[in-house]
C-alpha atoms as a PDB file:
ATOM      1  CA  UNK A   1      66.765 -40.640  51.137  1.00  0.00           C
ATOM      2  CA  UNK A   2      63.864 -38.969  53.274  1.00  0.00           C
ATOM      3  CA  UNK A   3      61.743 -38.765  49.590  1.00  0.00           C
ATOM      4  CA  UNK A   4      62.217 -42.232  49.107  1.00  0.00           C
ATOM      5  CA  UNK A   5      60.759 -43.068  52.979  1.00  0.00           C
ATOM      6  CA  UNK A   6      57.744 -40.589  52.326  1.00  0.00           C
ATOM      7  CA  UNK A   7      57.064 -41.986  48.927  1.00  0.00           C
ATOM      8  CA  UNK A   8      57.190 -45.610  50.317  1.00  0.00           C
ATOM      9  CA  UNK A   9      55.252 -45.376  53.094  1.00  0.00           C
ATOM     10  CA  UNK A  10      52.405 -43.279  51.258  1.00  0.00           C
ATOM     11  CA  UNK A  11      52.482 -46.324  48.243  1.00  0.00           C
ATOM     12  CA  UNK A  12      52.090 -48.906  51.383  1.00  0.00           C
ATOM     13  CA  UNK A  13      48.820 -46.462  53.072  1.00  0.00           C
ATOM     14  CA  UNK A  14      45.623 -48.700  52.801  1.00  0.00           C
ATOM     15  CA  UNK A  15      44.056 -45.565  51.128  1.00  0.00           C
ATOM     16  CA  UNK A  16      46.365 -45.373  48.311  1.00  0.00           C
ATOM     17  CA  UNK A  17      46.227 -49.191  47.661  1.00  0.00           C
ATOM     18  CA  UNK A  18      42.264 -48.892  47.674  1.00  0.00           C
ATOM     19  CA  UNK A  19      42.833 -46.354  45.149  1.00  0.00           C
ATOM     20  CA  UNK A  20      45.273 -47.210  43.070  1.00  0.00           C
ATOM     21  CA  UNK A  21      42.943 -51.080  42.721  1.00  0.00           C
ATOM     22  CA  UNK A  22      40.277 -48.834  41.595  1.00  0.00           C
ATOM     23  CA  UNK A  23      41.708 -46.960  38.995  1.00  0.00           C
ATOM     24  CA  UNK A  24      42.886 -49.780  37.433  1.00  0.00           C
ATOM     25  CA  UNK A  25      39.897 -51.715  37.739  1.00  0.00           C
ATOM     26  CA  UNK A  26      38.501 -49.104  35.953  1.00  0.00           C
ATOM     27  CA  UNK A  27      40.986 -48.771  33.074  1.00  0.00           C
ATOM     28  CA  UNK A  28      40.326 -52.386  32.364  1.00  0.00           C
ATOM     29  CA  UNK A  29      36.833 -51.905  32.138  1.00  0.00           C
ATOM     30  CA  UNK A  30      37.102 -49.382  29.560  1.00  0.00           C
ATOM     31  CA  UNK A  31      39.872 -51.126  27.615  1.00  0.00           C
ATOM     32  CA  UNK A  32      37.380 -54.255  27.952  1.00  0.00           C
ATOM     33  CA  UNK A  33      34.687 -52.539  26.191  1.00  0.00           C
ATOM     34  CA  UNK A  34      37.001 -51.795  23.178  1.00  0.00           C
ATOM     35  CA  UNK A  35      35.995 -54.711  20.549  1.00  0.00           C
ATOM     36  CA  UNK A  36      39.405 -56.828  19.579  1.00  0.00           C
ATOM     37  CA  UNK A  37      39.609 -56.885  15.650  1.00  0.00           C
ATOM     38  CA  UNK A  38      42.081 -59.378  14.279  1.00  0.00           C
ATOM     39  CA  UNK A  39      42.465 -58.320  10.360  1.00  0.00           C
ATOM     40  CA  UNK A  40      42.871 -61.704   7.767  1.00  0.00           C
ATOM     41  CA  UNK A  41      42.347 -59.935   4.284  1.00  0.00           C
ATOM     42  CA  UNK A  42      45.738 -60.166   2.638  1.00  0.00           C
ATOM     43  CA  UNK A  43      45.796 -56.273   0.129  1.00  0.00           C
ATOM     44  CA  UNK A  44      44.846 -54.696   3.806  1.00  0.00           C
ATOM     45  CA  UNK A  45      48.168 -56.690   5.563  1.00  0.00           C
ATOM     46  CA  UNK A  46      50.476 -55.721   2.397  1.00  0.00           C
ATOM     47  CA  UNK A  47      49.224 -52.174   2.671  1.00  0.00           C
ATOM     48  CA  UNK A  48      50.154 -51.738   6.363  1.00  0.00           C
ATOM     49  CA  UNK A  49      52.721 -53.274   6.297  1.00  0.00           C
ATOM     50  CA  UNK A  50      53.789 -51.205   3.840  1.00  0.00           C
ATOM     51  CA  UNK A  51      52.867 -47.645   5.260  1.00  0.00           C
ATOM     52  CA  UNK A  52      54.601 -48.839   8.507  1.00  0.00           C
ATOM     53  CA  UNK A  53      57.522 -49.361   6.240  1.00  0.00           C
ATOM     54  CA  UNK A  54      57.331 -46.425   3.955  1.00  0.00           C
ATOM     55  CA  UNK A  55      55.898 -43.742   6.800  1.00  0.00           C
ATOM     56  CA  UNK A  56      59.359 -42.453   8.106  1.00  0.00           C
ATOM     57  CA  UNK A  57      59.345 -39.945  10.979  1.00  0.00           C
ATOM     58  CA  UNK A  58      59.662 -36.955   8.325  1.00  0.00           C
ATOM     59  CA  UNK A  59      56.205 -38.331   6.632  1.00  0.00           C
ATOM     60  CA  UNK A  60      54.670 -38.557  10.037  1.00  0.00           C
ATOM     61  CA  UNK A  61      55.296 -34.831  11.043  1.00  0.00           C
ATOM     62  CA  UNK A  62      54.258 -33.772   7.769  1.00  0.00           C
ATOM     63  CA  UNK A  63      50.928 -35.645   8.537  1.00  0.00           C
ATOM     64  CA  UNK A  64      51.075 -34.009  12.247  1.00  0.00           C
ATOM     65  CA  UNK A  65      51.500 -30.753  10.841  1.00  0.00           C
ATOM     66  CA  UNK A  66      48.504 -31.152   8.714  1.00  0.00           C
ATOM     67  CA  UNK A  67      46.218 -32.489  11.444  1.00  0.00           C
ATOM     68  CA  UNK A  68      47.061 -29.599  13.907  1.00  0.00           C
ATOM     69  CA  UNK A  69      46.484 -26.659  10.808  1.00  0.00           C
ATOM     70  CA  UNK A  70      43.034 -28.226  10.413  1.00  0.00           C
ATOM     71  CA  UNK A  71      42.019 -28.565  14.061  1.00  0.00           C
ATOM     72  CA  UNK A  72      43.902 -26.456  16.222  1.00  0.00           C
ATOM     73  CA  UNK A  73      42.632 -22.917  15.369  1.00  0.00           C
ATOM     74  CA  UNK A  74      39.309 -23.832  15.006  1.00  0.00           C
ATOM     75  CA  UNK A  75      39.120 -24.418  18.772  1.00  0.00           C
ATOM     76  CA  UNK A  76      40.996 -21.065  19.141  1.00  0.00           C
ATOM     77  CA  UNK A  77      39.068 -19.262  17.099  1.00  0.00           C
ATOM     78  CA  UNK A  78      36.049 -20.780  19.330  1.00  0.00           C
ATOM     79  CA  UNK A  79      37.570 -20.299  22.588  1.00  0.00           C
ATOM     80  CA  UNK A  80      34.405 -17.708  24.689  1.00  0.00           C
ATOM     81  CA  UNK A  81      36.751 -17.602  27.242  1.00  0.00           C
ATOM     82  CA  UNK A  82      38.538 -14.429  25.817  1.00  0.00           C
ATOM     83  CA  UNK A  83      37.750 -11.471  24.187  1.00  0.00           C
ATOM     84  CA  UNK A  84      37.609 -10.936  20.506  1.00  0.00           C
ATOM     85  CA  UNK A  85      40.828  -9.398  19.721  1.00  0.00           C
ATOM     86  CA  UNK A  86      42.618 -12.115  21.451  1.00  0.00           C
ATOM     87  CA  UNK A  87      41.156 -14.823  19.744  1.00  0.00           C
ATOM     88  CA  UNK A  88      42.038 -13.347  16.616  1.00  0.00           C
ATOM     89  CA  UNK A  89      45.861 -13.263  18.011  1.00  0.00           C
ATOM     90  CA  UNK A  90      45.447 -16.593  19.730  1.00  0.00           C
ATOM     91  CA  UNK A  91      44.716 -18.107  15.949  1.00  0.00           C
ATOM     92  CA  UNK A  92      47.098 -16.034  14.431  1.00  0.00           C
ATOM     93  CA  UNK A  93      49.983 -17.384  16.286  1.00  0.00           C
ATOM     94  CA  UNK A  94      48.415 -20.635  16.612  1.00  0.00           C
ATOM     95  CA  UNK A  95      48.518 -20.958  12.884  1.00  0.00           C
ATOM     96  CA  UNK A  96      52.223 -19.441  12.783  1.00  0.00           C
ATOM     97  CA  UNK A  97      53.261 -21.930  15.442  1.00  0.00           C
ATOM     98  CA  UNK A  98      52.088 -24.818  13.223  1.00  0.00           C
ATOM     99  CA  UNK A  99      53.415 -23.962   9.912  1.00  0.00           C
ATOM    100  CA  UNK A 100      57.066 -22.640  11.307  1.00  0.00           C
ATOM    101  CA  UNK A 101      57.198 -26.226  13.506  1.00  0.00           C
ATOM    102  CA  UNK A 102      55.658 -28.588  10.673  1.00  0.00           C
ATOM    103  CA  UNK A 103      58.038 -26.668   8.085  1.00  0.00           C
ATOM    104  CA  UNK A 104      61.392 -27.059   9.689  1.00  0.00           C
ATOM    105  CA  UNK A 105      60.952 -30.475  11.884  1.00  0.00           C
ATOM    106  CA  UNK A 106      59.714 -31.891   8.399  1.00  0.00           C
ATOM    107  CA  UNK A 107      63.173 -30.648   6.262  1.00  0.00           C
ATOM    108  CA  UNK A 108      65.498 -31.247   9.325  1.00  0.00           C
ATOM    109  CA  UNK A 109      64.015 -34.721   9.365  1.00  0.00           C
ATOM    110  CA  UNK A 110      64.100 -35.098   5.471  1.00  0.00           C
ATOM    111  CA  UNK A 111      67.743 -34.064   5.443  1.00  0.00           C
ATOM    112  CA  UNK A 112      68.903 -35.990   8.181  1.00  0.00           C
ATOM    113  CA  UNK A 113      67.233 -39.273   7.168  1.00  0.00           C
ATOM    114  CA  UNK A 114      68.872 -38.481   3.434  1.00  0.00           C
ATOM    115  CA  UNK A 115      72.581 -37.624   4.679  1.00  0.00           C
ATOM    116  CA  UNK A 116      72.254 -40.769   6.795  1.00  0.00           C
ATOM    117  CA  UNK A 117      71.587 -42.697   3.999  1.00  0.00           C
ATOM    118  CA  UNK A 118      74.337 -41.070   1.783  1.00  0.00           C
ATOM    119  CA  UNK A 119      77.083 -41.742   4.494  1.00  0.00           C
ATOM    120  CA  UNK A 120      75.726 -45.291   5.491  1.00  0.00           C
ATOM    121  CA  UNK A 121      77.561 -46.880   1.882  1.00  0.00           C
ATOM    122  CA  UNK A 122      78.489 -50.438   1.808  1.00  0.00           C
ATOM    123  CA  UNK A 123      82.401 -50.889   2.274  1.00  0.00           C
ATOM    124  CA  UNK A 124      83.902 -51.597  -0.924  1.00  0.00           C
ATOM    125  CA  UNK A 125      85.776 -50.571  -3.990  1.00  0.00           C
ATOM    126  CA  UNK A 126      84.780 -47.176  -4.824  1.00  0.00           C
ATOM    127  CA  UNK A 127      83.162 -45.862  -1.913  1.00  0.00           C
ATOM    128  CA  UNK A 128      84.888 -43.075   0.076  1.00  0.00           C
ATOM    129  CA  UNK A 129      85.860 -44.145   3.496  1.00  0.00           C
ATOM    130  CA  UNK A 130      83.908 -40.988   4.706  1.00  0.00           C
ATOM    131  CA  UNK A 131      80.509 -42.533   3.266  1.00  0.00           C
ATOM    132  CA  UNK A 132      80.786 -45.606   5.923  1.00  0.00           C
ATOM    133  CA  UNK A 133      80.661 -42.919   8.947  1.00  0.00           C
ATOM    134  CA  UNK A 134      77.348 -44.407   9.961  1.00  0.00           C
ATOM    135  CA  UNK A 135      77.085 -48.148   8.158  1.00  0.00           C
ATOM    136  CA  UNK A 136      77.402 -50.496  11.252  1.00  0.00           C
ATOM    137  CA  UNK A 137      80.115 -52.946  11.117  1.00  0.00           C
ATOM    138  CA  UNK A 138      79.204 -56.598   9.803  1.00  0.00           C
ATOM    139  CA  UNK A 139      77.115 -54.778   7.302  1.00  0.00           C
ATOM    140  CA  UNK A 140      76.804 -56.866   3.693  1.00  0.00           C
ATOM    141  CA  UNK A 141      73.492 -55.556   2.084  1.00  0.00           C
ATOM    142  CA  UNK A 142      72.155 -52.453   2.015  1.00  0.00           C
ATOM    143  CA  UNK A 143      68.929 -53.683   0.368  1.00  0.00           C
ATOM    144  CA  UNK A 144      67.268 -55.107   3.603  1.00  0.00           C
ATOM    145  CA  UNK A 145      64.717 -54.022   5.301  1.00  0.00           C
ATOM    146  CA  UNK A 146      66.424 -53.893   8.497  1.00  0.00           C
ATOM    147  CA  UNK A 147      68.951 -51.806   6.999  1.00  0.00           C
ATOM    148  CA  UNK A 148      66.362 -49.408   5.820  1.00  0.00           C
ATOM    149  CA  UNK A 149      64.626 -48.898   9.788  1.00  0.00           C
ATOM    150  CA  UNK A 150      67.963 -48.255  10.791  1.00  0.00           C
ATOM    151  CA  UNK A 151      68.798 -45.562   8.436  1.00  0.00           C
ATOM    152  CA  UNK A 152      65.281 -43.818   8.788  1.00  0.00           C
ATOM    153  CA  UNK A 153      65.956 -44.451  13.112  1.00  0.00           C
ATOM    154  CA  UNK A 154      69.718 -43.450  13.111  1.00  0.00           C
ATOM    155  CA  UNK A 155      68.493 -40.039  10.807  1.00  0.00           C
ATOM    156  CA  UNK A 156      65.814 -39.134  13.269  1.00  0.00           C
ATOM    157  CA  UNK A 157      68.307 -39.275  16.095  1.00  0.00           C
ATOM    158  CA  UNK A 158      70.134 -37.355  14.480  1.00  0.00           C
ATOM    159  CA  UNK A 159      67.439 -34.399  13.474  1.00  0.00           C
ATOM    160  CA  UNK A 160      66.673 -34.555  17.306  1.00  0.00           C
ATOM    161  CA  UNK A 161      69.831 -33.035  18.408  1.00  0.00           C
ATOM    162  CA  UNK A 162      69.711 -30.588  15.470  1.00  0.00           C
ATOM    163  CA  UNK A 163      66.348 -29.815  15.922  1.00  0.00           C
ATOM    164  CA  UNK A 164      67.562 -28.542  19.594  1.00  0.00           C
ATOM    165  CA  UNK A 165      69.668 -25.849  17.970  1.00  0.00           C
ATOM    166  CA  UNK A 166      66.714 -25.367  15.463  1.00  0.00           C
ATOM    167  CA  UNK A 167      64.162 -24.498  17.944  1.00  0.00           C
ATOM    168  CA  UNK A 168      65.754 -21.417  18.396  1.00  0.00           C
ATOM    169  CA  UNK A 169      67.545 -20.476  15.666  1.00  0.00           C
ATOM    170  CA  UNK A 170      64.789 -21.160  12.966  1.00  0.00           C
ATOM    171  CA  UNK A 171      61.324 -21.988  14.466  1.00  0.00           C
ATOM    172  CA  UNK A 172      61.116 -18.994  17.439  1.00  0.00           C
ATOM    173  CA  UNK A 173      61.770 -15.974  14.514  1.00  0.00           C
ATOM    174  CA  UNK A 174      59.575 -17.908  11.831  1.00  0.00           C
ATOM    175  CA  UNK A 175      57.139 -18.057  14.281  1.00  0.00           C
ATOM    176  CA  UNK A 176      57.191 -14.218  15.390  1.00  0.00           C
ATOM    177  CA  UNK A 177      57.456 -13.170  11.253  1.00  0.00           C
ATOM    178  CA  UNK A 178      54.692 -15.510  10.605  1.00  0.00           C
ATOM    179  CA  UNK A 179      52.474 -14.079  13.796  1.00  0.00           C
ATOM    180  CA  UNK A 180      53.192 -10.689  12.538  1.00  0.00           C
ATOM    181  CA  UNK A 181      52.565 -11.347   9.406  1.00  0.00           C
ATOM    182  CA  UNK A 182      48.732 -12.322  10.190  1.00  0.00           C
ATOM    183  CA  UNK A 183      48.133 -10.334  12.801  1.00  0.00           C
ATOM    184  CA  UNK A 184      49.107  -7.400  10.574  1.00  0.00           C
ATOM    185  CA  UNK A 185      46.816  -8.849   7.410  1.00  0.00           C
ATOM    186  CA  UNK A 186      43.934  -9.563   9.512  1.00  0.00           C
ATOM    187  CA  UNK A 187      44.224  -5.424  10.827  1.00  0.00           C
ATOM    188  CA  UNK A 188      44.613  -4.479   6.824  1.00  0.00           C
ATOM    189  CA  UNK A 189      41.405  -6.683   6.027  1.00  0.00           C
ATOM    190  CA  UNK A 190      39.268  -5.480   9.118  1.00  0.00           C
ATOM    191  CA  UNK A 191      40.471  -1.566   8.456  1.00  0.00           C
ATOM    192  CA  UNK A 192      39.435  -2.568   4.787  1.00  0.00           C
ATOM    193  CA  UNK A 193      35.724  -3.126   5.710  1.00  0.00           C
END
């Protein structure tokens, strides 16, 4: 209760108002100064349209995973603020961190999305009542598009509560081999020299 009286009564102080008007005068000026594009061609539509479709959250940690590895130790590895040796470690685990996190959010991810989609079957003859576990009720056509977001959503839930388990059971020792690992090859390669 006393938080919530402090909190108001600095949000109602003429110098936090006078800020607060100014900071968001200047966020519109720099959103302002961002040209608005409005895209007509129709092959540039179907494409992202498509990608949006097609891109599920496995695909877009994949692509995360790739964008780090290429940018990420680079400023490491150009980091003057430490010494030598520690740079060397810095990328080393940098790189490890990367690879073990890319590797196992992408498969958990992958999986998940794919087991969704085997027990999200259409009701009917044939089809175990264990493969409708996760087909919401009402549920005629498993061909829509709708259907398709759901599956991809409902299997990225579900990787997020497995990838809390994951985190330490798979990523914190593949990171620490993979460290290792480097660290050790870069000391054979220098001790080669």
């Amino acid at each position: 209760m006393a938080l919530y009286g402090i909190r108001s009564s600095i949000s109602s102080s003429p110098l936090y108002t006078s800020v607060r008007k100014s900071m968001n005068s200047i966020k519109q000026k720099g959103l302002d100064l961002l040209p608005n594009a409005e895209f007509s061609s129709e092959r540039l539509l179907y494409r992202l349209k498509d990608i949006g479709k097609n891109f599920s959250s496995d695909k877009q940690r994949l692509a995360l995973g790739v964008t780090a590895l290429v940018t990420q130790p680079v400023i490491d590895a150009h980091n003057k603020r430490v010494d030598e040796k520690t740079r060397k470690v810095s990328v080393a685990r940098t790189i490890a961190k990367i690879i073990a996190g890319t590797l196992t959010g992408f498969f958990i991810r992958y999986g998940c999305i794919r087991a969704i989609k085997a027990f999200s079957q259409i009701p009917g003859k044939g089809v175990p009542k264990y493969k409708t576990i996760f087909t919401p009720k009402g549920v005629l056509d498993n061909t829509t598009d709708a259907f398709e977001q759901y599956r991809n959503a409902m299997g990225t839930v579900v990787a997020l509560g497995v990838m809390v388990f994951t985190n330490f059971l798979i990523d914190a020792p593949l990171t620490k081999f993979l460290t290792n690992t480097f660290v050790k090859h870069q000391q054979d390669s220098e001790g080669k020299k």
